[in-house]
N, C-alpha and C. Protein backbone atom coordinates (compact mmCIF):
# COMPACT_ATOMS: atom_id res chain seq x y z
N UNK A 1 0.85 -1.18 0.00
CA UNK A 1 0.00 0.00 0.00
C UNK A 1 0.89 1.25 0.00
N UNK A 2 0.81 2.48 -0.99
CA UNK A 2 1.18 3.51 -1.23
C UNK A 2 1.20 4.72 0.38
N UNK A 3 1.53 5.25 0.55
CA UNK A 3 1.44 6.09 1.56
C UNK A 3 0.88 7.54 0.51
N UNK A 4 -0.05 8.94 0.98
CA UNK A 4 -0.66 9.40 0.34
C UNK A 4 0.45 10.39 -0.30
N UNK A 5 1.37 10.20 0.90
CA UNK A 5 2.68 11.43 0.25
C UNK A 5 3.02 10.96 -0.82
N UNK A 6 3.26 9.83 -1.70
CA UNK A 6 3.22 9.31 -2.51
C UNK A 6 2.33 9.37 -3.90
N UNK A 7 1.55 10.15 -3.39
CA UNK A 7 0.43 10.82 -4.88
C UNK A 7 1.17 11.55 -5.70
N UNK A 8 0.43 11.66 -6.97
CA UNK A 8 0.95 12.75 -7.97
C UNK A 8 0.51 13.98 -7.43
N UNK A 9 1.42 14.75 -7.78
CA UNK A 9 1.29 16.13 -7.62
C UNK A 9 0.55 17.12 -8.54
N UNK A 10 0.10 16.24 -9.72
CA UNK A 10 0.02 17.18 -10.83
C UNK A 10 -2.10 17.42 -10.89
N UNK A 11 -2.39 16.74 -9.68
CA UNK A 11 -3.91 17.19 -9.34
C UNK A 11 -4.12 18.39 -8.89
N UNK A 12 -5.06 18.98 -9.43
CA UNK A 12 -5.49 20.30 -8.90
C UNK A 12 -6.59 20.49 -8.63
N UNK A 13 -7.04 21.27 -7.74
CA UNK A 13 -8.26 21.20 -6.69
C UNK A 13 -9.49 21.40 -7.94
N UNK A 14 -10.28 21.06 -8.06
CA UNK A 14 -11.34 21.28 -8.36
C UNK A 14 -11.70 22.65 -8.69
N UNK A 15 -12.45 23.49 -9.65
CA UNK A 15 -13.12 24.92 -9.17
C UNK A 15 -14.44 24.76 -8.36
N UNK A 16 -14.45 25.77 -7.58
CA UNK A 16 -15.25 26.07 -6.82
C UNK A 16 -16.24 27.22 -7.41
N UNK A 17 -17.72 27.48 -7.02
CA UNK A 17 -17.97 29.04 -7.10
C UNK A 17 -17.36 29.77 -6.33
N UNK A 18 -17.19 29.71 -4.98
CA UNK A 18 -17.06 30.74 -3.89
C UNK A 18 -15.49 31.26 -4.63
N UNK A 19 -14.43 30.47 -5.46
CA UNK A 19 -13.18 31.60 -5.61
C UNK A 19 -13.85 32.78 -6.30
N UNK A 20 -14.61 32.93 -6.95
CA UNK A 20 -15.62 34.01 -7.54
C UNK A 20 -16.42 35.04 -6.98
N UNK A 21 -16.56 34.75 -5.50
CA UNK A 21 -17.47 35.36 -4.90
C UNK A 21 -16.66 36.68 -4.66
N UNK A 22 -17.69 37.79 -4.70
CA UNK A 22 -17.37 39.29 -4.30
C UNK A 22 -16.86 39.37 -2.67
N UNK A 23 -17.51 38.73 -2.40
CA UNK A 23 -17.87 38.85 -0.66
C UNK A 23 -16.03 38.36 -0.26
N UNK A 24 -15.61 37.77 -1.28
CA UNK A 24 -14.04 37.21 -0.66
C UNK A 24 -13.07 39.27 -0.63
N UNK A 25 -13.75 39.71 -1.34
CA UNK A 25 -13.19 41.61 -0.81
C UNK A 25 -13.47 41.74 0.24
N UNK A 26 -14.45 41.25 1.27
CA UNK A 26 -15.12 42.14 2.08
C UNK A 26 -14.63 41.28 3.46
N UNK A 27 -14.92 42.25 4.31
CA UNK A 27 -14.94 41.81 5.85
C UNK A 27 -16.18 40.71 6.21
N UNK A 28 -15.44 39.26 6.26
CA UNK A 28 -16.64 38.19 6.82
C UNK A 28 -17.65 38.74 7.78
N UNK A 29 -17.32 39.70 8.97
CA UNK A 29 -18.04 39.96 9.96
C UNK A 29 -19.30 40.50 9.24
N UNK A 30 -19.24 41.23 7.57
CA UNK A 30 -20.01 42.25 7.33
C UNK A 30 -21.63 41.02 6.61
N UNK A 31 -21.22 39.85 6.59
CA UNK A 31 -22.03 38.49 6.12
C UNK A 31 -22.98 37.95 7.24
N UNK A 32 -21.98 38.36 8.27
CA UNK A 32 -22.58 37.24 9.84
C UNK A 32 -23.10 38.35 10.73
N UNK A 33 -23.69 39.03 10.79
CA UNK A 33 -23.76 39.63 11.74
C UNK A 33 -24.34 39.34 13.10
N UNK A 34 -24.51 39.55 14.30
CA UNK A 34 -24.83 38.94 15.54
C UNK A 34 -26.59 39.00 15.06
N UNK A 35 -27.08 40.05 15.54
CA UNK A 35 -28.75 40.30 14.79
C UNK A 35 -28.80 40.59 13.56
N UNK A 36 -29.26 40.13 12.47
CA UNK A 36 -29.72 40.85 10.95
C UNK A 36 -30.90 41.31 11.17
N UNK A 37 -31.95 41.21 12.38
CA UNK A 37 -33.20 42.23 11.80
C UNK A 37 -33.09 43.37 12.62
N UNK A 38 -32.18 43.85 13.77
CA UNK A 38 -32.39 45.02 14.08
C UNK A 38 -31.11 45.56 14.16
N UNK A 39 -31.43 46.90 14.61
CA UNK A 39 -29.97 47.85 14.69
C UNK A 39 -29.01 47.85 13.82
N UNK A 40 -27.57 47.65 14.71
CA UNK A 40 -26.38 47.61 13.62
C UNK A 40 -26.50 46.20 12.83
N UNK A 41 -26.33 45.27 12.89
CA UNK A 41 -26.68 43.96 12.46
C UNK A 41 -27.45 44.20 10.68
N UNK A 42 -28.40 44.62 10.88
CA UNK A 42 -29.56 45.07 9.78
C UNK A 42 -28.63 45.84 9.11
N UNK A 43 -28.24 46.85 9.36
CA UNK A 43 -27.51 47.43 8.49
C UNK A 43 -26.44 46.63 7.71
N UNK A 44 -25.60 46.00 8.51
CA UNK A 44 -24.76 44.96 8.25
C UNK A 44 -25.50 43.79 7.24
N UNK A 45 -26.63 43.29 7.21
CA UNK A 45 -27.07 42.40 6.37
C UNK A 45 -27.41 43.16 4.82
N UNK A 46 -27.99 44.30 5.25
CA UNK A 46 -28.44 45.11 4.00
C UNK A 46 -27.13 45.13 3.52
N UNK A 47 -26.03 46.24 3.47
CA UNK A 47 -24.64 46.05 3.33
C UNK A 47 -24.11 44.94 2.16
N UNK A 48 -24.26 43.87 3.21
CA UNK A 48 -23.59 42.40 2.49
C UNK A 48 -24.51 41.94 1.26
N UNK A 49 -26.29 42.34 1.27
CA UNK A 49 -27.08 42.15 0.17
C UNK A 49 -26.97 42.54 -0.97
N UNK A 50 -26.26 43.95 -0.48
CA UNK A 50 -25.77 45.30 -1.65
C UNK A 50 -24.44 44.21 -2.80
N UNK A 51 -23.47 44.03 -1.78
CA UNK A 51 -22.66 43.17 -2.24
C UNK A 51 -22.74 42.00 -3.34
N UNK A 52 -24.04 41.31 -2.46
CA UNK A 52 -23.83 40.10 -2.95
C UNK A 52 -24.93 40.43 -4.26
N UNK A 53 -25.48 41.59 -4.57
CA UNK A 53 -26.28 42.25 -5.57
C UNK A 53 -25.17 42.28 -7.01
N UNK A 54 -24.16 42.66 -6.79
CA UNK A 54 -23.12 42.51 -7.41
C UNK A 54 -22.28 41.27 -7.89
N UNK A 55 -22.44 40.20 -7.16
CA UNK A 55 -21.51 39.02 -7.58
C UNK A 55 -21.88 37.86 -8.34
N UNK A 56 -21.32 37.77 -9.39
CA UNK A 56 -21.54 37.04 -10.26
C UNK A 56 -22.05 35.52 -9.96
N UNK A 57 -21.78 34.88 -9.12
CA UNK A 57 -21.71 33.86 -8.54
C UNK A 57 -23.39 33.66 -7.10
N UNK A 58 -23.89 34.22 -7.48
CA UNK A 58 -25.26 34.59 -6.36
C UNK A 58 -26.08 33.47 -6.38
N UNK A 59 -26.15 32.74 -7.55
CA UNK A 59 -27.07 32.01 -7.73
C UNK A 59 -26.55 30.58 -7.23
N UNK A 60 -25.49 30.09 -7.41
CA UNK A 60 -24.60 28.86 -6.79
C UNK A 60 -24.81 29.30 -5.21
N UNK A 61 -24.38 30.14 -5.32
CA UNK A 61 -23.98 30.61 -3.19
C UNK A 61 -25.63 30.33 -2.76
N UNK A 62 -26.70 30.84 -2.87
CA UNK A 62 -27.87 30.43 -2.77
C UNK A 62 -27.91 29.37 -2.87
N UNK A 63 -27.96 28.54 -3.63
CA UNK A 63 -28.23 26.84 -4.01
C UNK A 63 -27.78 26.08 -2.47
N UNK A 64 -26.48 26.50 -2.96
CA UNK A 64 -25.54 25.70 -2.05
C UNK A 64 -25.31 26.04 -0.35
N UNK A 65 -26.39 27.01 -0.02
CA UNK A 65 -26.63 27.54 1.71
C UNK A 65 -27.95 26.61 1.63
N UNK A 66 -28.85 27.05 0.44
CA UNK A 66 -29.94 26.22 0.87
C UNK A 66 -29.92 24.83 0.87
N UNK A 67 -28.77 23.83 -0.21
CA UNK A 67 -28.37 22.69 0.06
C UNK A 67 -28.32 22.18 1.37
N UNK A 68 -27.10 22.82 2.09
CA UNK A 68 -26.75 22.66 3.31
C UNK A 68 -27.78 22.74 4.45
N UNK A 69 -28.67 23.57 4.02
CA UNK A 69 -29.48 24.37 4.98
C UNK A 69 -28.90 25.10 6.27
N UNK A 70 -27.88 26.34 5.62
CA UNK A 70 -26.96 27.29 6.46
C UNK A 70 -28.08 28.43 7.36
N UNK A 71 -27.87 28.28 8.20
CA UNK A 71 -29.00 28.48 9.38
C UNK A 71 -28.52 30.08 9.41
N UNK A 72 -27.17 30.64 9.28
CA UNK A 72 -26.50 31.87 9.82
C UNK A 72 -25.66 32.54 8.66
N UNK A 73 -25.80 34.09 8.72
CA UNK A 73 -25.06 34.85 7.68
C UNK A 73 -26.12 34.93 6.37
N UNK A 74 -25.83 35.97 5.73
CA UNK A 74 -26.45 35.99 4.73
C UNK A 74 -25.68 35.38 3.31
N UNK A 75 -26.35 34.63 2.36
CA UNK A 75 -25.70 34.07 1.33
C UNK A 75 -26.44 34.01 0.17
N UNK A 76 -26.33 34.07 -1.00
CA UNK A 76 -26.58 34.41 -1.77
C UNK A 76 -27.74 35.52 -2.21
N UNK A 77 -27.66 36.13 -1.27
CA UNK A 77 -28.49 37.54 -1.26
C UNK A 77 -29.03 37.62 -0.13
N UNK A 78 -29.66 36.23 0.22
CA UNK A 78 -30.20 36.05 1.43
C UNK A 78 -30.11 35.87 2.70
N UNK A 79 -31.19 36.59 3.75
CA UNK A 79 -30.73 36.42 5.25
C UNK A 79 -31.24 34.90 5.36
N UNK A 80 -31.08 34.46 7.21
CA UNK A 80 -31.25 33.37 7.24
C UNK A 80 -33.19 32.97 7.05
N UNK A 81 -33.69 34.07 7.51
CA UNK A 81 -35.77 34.23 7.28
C UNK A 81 -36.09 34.38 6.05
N UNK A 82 -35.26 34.59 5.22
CA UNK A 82 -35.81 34.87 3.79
C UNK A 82 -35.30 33.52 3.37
N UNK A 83 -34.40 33.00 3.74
CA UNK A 83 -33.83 31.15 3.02
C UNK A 83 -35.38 30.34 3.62
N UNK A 84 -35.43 30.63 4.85
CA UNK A 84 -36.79 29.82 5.29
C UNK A 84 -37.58 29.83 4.66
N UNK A 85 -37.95 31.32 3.94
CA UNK A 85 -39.23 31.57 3.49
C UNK A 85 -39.46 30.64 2.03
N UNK A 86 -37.72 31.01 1.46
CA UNK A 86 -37.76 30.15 0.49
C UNK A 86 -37.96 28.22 0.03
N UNK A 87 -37.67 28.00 1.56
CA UNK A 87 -37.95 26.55 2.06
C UNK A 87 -39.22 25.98 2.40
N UNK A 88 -40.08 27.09 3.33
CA UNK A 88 -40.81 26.67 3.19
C UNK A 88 -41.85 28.05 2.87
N UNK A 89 -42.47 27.88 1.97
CA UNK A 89 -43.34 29.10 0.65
C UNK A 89 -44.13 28.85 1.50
N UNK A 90 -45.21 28.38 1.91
CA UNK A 90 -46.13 28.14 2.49
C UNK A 90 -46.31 28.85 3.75
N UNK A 91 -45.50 29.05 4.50
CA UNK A 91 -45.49 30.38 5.67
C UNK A 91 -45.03 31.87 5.29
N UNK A 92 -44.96 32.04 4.27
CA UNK A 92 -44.50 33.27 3.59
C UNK A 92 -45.74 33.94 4.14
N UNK A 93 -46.01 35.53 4.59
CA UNK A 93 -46.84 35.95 4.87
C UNK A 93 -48.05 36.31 3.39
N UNK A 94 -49.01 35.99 3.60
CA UNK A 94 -50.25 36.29 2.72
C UNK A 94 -49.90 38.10 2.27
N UNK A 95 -49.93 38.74 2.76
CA UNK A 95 -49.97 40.29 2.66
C UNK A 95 -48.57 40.69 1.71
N UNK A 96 -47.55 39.35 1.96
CA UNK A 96 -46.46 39.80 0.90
C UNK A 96 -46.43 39.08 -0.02
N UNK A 97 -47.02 37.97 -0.79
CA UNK A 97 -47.21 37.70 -2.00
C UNK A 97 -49.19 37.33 -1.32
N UNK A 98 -50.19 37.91 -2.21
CA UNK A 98 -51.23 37.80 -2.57
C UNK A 98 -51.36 36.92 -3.48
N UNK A 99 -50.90 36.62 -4.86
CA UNK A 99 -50.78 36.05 -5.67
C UNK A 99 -50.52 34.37 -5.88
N UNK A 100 -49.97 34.10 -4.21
CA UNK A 100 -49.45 32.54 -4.11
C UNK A 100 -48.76 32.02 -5.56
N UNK A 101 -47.81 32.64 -5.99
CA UNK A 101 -47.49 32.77 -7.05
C UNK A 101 -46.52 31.23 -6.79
N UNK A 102 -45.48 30.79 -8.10
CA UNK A 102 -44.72 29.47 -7.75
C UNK A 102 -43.88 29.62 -7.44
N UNK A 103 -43.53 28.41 -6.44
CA UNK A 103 -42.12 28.56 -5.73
C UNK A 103 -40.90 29.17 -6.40
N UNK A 104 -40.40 29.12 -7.98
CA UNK A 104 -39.38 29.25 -8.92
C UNK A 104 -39.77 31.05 -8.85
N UNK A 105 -40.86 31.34 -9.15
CA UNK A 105 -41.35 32.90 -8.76
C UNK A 105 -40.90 33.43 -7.83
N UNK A 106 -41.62 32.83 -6.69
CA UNK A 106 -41.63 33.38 -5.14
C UNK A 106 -40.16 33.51 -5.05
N UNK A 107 -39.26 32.37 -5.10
CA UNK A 107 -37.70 32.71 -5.24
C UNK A 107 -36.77 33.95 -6.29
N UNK A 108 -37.38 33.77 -6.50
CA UNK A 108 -37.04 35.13 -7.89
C UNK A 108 -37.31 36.56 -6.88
N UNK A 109 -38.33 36.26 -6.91
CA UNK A 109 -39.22 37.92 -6.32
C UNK A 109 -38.50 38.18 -5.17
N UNK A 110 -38.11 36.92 -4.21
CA UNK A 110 -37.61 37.08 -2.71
C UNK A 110 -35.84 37.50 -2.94
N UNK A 111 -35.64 37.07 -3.79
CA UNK A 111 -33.86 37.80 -4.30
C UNK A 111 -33.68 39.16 -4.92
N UNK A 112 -34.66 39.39 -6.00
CA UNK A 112 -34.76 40.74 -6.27
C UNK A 112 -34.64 41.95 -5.22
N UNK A 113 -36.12 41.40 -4.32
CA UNK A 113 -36.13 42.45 -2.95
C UNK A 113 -34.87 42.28 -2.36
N UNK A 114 -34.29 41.05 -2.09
CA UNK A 114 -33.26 41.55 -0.84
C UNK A 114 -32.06 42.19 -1.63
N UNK A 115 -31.54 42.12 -2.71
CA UNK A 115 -30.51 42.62 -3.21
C UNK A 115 -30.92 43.91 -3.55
N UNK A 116 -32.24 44.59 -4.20
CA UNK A 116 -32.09 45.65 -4.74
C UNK A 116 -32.21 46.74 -3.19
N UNK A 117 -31.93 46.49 -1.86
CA UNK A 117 -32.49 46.81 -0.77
C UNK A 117 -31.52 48.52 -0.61
C-alpha cells in the first residue's frame, strides 16, 4: 500500500464558485452579523445584500446555503428568514405575495427584494 505522500502532484483542486465570490473583498463579519433584523446587524445584512447584488456567482452561493441548509449569515443575497421563506413558501406571509405565485417565482421575487435593498 502507497502512503498518500506518494500521490501525484500534478492534481489540482477542483473549481469552486465561492473563488468568484465578491464577498471574498469584504470583511466576513459584514455576512454574519450577531442580529440581521435590528440595529447595527440590519444594516450589516443590508450592506452584504448590496454586495452580494453585485456578484456574479449569487445564484450557486444560494443553491448551495440552501443545500446545506446554512441556518446563519447571509448568502446568496439572502438572510437566514428569507432562506426559510424560500424553504418553506407556504409560511410566507399572505400580505407579501397575494398572488401565491410558484415557488421558482416566489424565489425570484424574494432575491430581487433583498438585493435591490
Amino acid at each position: 500500500m502507497r502512503n498518500s505522500h506518494d500521490a501525484p502532484k500534478t492534481l489540482q483542486r477542483p473549481a469552486w464558485w465561492g473563488d468568484k465570490g465578491v464577498c471574498r473583498e469584504h470583511d466576513p463579519d459584514l455576512f454574519f452579523p450577531d442580529d440581521w433584523r435590528r440595529g447595527p446587524g440590519k444594516l450589516d445584512a443590508i450592506a452584504a445584500k448590496r454586495v452580494c447584488g453585485r456578484c456574479p456567482v449569487l445564484e450557486p452561493c444560494l443553491h448551495d446555503a440552501l443545500e446545506r441548509g446554512e441556518t446563519h449569515g447571509v448568502w446568496g443575497g439572502l438572510d437566514p428568514d428569507e432562506r426559510l421563506q424560500l424553504k418553506y413558501p407556504a409560511q410566507r406571509d399572505p400580505a407579501q405575495d397575494p398572488g401565491g405565485g410558484e415557488e421558482a417565482g416566489d424565489a425570484s421575487q424574494l432575491l430581487q427584494e433583498a438585493v435591490s435593498v
